[in-house]
C-alpha atoms as a PDB file:
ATOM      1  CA  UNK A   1     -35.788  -6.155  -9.887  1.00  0.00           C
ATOM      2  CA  UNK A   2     -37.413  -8.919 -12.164  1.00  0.00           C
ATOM      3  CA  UNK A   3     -38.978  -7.752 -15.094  1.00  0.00           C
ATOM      4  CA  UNK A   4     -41.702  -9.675 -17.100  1.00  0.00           C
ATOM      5  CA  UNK A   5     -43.127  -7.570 -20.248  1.00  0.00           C
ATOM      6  CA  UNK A   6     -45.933  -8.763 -22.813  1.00  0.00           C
ATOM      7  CA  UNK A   7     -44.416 -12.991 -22.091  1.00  0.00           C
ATOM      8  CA  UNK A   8     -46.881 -14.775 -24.321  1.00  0.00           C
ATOM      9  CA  UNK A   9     -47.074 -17.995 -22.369  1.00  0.00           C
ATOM     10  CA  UNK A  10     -49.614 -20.516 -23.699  1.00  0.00           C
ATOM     11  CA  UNK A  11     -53.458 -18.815 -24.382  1.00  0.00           C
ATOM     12  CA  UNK A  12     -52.753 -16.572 -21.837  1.00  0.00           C
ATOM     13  CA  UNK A  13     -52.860 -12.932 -22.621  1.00  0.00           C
ATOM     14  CA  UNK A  14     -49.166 -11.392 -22.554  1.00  0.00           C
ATOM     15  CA  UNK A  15     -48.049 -10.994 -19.416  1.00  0.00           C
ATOM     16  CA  UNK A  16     -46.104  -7.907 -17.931  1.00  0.00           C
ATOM     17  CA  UNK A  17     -45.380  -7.295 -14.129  1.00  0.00           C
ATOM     18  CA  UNK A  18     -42.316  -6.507 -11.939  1.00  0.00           C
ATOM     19  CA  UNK A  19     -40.969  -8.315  -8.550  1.00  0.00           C
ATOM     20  CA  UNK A  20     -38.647  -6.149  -6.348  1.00  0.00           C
ATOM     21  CA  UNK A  21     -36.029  -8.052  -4.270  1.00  0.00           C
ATOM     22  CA  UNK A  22     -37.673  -8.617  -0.845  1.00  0.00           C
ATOM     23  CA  UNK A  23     -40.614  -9.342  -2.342  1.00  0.00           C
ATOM     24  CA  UNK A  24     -43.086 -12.220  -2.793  1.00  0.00           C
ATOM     25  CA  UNK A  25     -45.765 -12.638  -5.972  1.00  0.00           C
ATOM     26  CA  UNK A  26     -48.027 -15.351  -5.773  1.00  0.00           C
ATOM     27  CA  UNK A  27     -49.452 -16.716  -9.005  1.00  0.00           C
ATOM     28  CA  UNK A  28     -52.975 -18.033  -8.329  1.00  0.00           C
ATOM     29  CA  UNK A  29     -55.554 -20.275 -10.351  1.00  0.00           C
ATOM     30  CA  UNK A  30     -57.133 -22.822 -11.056  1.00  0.00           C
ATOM     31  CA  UNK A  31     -55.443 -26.188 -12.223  1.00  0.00           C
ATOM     32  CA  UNK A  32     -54.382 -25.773 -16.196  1.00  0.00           C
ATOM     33  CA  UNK A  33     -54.419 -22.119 -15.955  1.00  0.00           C
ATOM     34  CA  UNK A  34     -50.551 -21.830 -16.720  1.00  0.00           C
ATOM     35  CA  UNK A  35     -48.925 -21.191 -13.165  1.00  0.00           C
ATOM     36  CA  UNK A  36     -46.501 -23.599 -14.141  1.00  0.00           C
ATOM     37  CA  UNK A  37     -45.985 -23.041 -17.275  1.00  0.00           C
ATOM     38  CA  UNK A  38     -45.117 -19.039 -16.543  1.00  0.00           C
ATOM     39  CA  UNK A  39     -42.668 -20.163 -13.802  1.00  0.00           C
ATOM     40  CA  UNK A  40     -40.832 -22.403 -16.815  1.00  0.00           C
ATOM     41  CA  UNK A  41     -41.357 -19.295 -19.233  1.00  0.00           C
ATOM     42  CA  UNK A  42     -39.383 -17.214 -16.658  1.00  0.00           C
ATOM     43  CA  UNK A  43     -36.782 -19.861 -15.798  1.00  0.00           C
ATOM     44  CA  UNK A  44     -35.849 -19.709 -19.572  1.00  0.00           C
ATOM     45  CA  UNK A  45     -36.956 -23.688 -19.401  1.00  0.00           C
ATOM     46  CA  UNK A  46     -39.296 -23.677 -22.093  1.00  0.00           C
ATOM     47  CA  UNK A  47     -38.839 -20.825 -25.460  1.00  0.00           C
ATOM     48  CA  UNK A  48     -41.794 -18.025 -25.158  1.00  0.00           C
ATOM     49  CA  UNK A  49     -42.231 -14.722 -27.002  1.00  0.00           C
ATOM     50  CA  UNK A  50     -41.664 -11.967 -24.523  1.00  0.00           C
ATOM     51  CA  UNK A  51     -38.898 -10.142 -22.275  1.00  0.00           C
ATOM     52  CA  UNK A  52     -38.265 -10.959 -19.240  1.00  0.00           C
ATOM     53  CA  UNK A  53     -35.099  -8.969 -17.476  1.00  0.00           C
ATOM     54  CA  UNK A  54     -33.233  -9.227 -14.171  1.00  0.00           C
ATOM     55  CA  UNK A  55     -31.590  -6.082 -13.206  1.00  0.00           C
ATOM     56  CA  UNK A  56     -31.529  -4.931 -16.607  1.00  0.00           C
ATOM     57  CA  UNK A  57     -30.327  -7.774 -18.316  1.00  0.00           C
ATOM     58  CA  UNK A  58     -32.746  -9.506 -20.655  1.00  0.00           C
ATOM     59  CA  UNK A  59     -32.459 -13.785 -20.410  1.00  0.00           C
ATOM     60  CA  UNK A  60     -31.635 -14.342 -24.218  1.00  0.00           C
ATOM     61  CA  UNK A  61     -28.125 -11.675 -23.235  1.00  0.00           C
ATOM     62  CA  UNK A  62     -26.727 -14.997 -21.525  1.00  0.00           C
ATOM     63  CA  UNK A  63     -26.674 -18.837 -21.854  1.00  0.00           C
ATOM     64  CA  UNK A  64     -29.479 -20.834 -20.376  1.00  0.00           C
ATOM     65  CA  UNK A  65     -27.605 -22.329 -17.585  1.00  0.00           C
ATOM     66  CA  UNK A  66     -26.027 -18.512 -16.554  1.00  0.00           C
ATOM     67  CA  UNK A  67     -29.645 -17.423 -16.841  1.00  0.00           C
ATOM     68  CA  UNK A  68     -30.755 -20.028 -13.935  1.00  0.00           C
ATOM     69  CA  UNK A  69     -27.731 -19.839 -11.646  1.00  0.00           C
ATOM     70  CA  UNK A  70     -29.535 -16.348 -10.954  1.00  0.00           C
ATOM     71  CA  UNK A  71     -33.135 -17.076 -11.661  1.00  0.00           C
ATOM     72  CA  UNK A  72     -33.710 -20.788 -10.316  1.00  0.00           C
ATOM     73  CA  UNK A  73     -37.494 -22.798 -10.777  1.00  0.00           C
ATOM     74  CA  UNK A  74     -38.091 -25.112  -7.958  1.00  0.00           C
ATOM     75  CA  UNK A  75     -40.218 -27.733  -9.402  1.00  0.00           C
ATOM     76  CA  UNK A  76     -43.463 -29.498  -7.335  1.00  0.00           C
ATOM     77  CA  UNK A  77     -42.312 -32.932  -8.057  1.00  0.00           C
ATOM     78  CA  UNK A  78     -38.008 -32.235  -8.418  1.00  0.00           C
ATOM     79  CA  UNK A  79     -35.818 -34.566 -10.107  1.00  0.00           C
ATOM     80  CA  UNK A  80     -32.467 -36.341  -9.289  1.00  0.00           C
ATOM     81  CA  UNK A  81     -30.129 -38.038 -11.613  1.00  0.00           C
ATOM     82  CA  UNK A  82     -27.326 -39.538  -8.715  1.00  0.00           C
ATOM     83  CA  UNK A  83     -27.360 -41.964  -5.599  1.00  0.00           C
ATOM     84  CA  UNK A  84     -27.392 -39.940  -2.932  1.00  0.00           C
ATOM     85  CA  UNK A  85     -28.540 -35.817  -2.331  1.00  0.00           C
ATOM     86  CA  UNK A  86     -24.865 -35.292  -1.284  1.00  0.00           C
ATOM     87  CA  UNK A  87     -24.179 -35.700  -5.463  1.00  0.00           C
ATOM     88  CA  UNK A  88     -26.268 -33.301  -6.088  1.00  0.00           C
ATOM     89  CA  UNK A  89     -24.781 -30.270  -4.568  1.00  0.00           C
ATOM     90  CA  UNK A  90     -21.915 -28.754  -5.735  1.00  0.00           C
ATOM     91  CA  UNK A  91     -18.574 -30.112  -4.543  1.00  0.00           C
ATOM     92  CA  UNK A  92     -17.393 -27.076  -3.185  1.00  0.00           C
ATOM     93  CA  UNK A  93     -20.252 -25.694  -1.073  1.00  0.00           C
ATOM     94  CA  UNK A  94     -19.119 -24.888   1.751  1.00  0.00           C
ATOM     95  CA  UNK A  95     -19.918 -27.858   4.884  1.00  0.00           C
ATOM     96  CA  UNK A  96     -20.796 -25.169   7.691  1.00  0.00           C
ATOM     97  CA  UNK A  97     -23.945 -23.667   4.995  1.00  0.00           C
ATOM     98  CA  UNK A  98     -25.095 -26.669   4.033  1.00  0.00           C
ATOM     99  CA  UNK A  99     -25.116 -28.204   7.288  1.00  0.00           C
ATOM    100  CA  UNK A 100     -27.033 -24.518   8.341  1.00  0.00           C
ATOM    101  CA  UNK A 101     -29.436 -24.994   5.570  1.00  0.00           C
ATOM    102  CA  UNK A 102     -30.238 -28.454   6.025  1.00  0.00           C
ATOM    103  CA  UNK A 103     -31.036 -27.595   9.701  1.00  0.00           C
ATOM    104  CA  UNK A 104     -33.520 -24.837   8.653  1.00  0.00           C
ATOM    105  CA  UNK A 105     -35.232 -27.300   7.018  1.00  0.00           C
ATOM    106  CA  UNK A 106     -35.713 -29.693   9.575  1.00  0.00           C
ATOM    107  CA  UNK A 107     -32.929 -32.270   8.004  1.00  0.00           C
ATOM    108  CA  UNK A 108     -30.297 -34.635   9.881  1.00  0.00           C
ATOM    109  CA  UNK A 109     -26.328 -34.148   7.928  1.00  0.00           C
ATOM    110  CA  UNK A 110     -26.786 -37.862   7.568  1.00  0.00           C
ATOM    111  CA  UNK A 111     -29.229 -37.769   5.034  1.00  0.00           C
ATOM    112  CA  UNK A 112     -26.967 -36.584   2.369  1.00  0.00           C
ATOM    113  CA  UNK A 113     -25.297 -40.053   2.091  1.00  0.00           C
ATOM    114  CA  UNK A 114     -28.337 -41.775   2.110  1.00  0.00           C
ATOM    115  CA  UNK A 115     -29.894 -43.435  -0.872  1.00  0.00           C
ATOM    116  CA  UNK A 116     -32.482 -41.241  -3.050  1.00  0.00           C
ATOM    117  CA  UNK A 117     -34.923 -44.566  -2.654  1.00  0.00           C
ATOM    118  CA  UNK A 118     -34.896 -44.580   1.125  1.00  0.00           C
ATOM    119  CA  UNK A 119     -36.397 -40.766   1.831  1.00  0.00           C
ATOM    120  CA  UNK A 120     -39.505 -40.070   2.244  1.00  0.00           C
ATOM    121  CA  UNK A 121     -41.595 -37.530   0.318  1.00  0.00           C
ATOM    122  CA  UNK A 122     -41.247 -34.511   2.532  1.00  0.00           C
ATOM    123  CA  UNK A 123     -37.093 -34.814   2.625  1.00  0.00           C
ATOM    124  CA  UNK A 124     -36.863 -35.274  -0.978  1.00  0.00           C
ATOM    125  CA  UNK A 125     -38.786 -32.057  -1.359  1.00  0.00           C
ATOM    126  CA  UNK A 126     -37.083 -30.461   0.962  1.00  0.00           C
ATOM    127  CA  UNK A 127     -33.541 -31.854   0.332  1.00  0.00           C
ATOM    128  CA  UNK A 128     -34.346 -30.087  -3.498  1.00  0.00           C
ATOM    129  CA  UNK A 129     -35.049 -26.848  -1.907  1.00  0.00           C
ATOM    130  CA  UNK A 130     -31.456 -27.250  -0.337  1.00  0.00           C
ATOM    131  CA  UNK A 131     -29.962 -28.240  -3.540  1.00  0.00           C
ATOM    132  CA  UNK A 132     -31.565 -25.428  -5.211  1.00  0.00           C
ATOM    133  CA  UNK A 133     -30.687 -22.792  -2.604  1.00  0.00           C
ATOM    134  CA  UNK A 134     -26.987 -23.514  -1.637  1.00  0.00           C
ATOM    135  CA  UNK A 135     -25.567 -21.191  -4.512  1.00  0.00           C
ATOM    136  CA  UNK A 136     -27.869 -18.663  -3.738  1.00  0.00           C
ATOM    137  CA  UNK A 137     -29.849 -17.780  -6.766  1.00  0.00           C
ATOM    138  CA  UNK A 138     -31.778 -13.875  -7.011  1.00  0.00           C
ATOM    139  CA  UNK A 139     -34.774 -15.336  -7.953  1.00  0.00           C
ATOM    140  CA  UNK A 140     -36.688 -18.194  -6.685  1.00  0.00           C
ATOM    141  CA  UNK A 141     -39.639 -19.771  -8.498  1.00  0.00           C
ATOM    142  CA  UNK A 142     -41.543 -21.863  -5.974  1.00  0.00           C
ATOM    143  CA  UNK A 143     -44.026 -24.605  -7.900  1.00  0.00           C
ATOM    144  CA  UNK A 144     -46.055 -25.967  -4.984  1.00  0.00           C
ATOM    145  CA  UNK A 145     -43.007 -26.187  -2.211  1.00  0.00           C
ATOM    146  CA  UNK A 146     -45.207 -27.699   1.036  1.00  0.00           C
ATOM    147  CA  UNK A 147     -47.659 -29.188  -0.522  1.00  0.00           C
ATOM    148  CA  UNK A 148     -47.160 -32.204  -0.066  1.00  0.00           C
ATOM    149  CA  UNK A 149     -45.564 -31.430   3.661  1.00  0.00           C
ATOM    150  CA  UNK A 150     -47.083 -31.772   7.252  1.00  0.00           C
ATOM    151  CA  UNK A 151     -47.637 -28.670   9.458  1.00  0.00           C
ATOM    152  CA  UNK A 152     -44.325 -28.358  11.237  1.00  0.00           C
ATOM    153  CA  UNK A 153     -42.164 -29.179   8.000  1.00  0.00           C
ATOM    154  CA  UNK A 154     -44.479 -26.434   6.274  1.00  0.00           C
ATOM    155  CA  UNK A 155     -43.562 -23.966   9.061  1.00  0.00           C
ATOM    156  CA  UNK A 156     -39.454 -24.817   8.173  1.00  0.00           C
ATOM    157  CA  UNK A 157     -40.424 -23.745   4.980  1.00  0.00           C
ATOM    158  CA  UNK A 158     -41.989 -20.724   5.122  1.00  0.00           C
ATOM    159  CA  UNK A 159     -39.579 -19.341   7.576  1.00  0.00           C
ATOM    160  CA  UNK A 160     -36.903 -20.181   5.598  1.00  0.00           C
ATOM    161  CA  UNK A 161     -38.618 -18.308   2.351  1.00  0.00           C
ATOM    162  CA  UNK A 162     -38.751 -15.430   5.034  1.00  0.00           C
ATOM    163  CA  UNK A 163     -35.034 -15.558   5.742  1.00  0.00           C
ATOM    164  CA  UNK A 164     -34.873 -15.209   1.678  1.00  0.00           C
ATOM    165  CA  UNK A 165     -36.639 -12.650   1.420  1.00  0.00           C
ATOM    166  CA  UNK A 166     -35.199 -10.610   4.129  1.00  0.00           C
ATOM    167  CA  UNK A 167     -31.583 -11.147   2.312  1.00  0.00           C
ATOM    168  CA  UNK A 168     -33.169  -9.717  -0.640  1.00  0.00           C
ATOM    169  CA  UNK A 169     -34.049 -12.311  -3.212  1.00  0.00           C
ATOM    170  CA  UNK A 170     -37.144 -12.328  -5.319  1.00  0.00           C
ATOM    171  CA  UNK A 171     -39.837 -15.027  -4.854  1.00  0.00           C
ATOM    172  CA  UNK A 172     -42.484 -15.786  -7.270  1.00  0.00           C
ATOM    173  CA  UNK A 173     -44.613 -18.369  -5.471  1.00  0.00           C
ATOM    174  CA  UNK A 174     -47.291 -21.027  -6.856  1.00  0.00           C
ATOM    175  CA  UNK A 175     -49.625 -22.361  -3.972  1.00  0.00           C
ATOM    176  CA  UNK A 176     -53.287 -23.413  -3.634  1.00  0.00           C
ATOM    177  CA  UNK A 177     -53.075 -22.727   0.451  1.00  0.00           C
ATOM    178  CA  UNK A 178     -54.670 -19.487   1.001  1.00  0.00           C
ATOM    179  CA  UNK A 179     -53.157 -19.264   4.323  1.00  0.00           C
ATOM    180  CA  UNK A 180     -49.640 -19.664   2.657  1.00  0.00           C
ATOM    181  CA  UNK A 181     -50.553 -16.919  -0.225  1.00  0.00           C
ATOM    182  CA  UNK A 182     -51.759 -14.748   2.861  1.00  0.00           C
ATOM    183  CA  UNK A 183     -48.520 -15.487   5.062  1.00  0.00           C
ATOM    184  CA  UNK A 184     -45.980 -15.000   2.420  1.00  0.00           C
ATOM    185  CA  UNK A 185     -47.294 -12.975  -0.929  1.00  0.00           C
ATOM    186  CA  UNK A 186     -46.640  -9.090  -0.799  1.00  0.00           C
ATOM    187  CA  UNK A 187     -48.777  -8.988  -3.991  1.00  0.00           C
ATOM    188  CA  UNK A 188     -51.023 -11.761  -6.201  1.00  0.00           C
ATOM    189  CA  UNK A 189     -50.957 -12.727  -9.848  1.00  0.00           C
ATOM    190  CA  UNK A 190     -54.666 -14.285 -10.752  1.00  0.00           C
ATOM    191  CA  UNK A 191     -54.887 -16.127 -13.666  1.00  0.00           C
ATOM    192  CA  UNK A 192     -58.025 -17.495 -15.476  1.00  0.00           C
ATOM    193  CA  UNK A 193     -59.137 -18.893 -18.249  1.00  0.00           C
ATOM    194  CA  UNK A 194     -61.975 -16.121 -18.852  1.00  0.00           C
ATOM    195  CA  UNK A 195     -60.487 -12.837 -17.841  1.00  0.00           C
ATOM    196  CA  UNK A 196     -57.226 -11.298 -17.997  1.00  0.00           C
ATOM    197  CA  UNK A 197     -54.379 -11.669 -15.827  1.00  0.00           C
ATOM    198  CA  UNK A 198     -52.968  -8.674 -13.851  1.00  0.00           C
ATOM    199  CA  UNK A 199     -51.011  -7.970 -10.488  1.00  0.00           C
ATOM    200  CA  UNK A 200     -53.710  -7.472  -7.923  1.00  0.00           C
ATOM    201  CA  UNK A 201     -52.340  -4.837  -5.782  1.00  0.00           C
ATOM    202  CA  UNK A 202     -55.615  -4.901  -3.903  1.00  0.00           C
ATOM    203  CA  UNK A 203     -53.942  -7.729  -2.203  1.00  0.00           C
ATOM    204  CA  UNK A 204     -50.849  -6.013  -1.174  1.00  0.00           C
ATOM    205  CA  UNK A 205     -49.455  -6.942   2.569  1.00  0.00           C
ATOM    206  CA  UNK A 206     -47.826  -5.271   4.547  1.00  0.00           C
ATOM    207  CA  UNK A 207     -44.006  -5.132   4.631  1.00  0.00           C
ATOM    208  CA  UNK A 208     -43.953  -6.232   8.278  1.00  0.00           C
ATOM    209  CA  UNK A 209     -45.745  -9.276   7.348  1.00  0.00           C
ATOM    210  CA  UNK A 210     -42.185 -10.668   6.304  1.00  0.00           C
ATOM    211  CA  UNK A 211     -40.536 -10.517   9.587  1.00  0.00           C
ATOM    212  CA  UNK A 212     -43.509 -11.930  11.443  1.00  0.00           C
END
């Protein structure tokens, strides 16, 4: 279970809501809003006021970088810092999951070795969802994750955020696509600038919605 209680992220009222594993929480509003900025909050990526626990344990009882092996943001626009993707994975992943997960997501093995330069937009963002995924974090905070991806990639994508929630991880999602929100989002986070923000559970889907 993820935990969020009175997080004070920007003008935003404080925030306070709960995820259960196999479930997805969309965070909906309008650009500048602070989707973004709540998904860093949670991440530990950027200091708040505010609690914010994982099965009990609050993110200031660990380091920052134990705090995100479990609770992992997935940025819209990712970032690399080596050559190729296959430096960016850890060098003991093991080949037959990685060569699984890269399949899911509509990618060819011989991509890893490939210069960061030479892939297009849609592997990049997909080859970070990989790289994010292959250590298998609780929590995944999705910033945008098909947006900038073509129907069939999109499809990879959301089946694949299925799979995760099925094996019981915890999804906060950030999306303009209503049809994604609808697809995926077991309950919605709105977030304004004039009103305050609160877990909609009007919006609640039903559990089979996951498996479709």
């Amino acid at each position: 279970m993820l935990k969020v209680d009175k997080l004070k992220v920007g003008t935003l009222p404080p925030l306070s809501f709960a995820v259960a594993g196999t479930e997805c929480l969309s965070i909906e509003g309008p650009s500048g809003s602070g989707k973004t900025r709540l998904l860093r909050a949670i991440a530990d990526l950027d200091d708040v006021d505010g609690y914010v626990t994982l099965d009990g344990a609050e993110r200031r009882e660990m380091s920052g970088p134990q705090w995100r092996r479990q609770v992992r943001y997935f940025a819209a626009e990712p970032g690399w810092w080596a050559a190729t993707p296959r430096d960016h994975f850890p060098s003991d992943s093991d080949p037959g999951k990685l060569e699984r997960l890269l399949h899911a997501l509509g990618l060819d093995l011989s991509l890893l070795d490939r210069p960061i330069g030479q892939l297009s937009t849609g592997e990049r963002l997909r080859m970070a969802l990989a790289r994010g995924l292959i250590d298998e974090p609780r929590v995944l905070l999705l910033d945008e994750p098909t947006a900038a991806l073509d129907a069939q990639t999109t499809a990879l994508v959301h089946e694949l955020i299925r799979f995760q929630l099925l094996a019981g991880r915890i999804v906060l999602l950030v999306s303009h696509d209503p049809a994604e929100i609808e697809r995926l989002a077991h309950q919605r986070l709105q977030l304004g600038a004039q009103s305050r923000p609160d877990v909609d559970h009007r919006h609640l889907l039903p559990r089979r919605s996951i498996a479709s």
